[in-house]
Protein backbone atom coordinates (compact mmCIF):
# COMPACT_ATOMS: atom_id res chain seq x y z
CA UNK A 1 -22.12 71.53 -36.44
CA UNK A 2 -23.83 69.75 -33.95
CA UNK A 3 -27.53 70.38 -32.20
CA UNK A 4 -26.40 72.82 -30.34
CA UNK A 5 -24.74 74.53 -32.08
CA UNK A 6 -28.16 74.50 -34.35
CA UNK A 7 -30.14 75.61 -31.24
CA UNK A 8 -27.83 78.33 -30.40
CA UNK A 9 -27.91 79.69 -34.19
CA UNK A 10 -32.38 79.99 -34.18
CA UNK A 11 -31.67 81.35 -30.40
CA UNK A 12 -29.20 84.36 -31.79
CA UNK A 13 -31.92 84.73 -34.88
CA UNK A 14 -34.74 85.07 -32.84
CA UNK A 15 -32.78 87.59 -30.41
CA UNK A 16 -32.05 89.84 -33.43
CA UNK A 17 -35.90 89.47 -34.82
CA UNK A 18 -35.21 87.59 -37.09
CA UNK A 19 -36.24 84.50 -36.62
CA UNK A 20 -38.74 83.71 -39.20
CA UNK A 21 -40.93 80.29 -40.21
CA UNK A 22 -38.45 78.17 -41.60
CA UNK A 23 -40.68 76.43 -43.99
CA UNK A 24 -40.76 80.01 -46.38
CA UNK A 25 -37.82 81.81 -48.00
CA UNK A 26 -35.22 83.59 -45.85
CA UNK A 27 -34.84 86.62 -48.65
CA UNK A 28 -38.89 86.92 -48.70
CA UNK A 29 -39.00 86.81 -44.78
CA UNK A 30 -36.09 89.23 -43.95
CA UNK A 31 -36.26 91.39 -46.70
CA UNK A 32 -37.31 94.53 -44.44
CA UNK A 33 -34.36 93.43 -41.59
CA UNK A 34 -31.49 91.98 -43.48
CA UNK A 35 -29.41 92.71 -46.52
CA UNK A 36 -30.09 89.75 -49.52
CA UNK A 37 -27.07 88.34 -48.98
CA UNK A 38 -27.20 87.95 -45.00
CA UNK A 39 -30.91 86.55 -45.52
CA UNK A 40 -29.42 84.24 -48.38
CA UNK A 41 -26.48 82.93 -45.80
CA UNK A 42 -29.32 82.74 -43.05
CA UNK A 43 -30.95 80.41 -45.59
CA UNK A 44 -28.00 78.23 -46.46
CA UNK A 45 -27.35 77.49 -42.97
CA UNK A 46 -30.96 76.66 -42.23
CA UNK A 47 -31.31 74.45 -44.42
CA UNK A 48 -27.84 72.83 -43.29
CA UNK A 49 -29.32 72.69 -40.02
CA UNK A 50 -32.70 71.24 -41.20
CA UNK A 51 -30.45 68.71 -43.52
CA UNK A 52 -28.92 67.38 -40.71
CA UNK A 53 -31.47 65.55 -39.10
CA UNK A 54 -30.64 66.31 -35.23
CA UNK A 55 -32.72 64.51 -32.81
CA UNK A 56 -34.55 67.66 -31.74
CA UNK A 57 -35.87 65.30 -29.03
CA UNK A 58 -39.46 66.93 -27.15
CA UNK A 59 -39.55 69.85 -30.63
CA UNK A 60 -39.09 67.04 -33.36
CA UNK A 61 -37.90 69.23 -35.19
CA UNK A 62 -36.15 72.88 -35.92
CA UNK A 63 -39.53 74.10 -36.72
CA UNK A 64 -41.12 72.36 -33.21
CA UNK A 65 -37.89 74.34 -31.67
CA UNK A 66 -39.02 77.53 -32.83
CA UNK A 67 -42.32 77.47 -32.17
CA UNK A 68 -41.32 76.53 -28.18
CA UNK A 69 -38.99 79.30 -28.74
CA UNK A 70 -41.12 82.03 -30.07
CA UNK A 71 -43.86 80.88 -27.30
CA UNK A 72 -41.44 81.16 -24.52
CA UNK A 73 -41.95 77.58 -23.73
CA UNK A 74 -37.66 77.70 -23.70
CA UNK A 75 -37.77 80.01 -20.71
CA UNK A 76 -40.44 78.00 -18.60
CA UNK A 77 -38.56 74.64 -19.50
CA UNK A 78 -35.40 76.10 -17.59
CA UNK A 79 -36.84 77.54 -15.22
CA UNK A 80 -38.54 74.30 -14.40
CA UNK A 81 -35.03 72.86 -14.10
CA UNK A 82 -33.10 73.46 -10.32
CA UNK A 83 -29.45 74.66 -11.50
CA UNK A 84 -26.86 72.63 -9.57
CA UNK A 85 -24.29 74.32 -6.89
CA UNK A 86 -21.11 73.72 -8.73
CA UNK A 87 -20.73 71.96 -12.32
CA UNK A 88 -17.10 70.57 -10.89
CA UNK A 89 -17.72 66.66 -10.94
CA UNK A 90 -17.02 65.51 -7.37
């Protein structure tokens, strides 16, 4: 796992609802969305991502990332961003 692949994992949670704060329990927080056992594997890999220690750069951390997220600060940060003309290296 890399950061990405961190970021990409809160992104699909909070497209599904269920992104939650990561500082309480996953089974308390999904308990009305999720089965225990997907909020228990939700958990585990939380808590792989937060073990990590990614440089979450401008968020500082998965919890900073969420907050931007849930806040839509995500969607004004790329928009803020020009996307190039071609991604082939010239």
């Amino acid at each position: 796992m890399n950061l990405q692949d961190a970021q990409f994992y809160i992104i699909n949670l909070h497209h599904k609802g269920w992104l939650y704060h990561l500082d309480d329990d996953a089974v308390d927080c999904l308990r009305d969305v999720a089965t225990v056992k997907q909020a228990q594997t939700i958990q585990d890999n939380i808590d792989l991502i937060i073990d990590a220690d990614f440089d979450w750069g401008m968020f500082g951390c998965p919890l900073g990332f969420c907050v931007a997220l849930h806040n839509n600060e995500l969607d004004l940060l790329i928009e803020s961003h020009e996307i190039p003309q071609t991604l082939k290296e010239e």
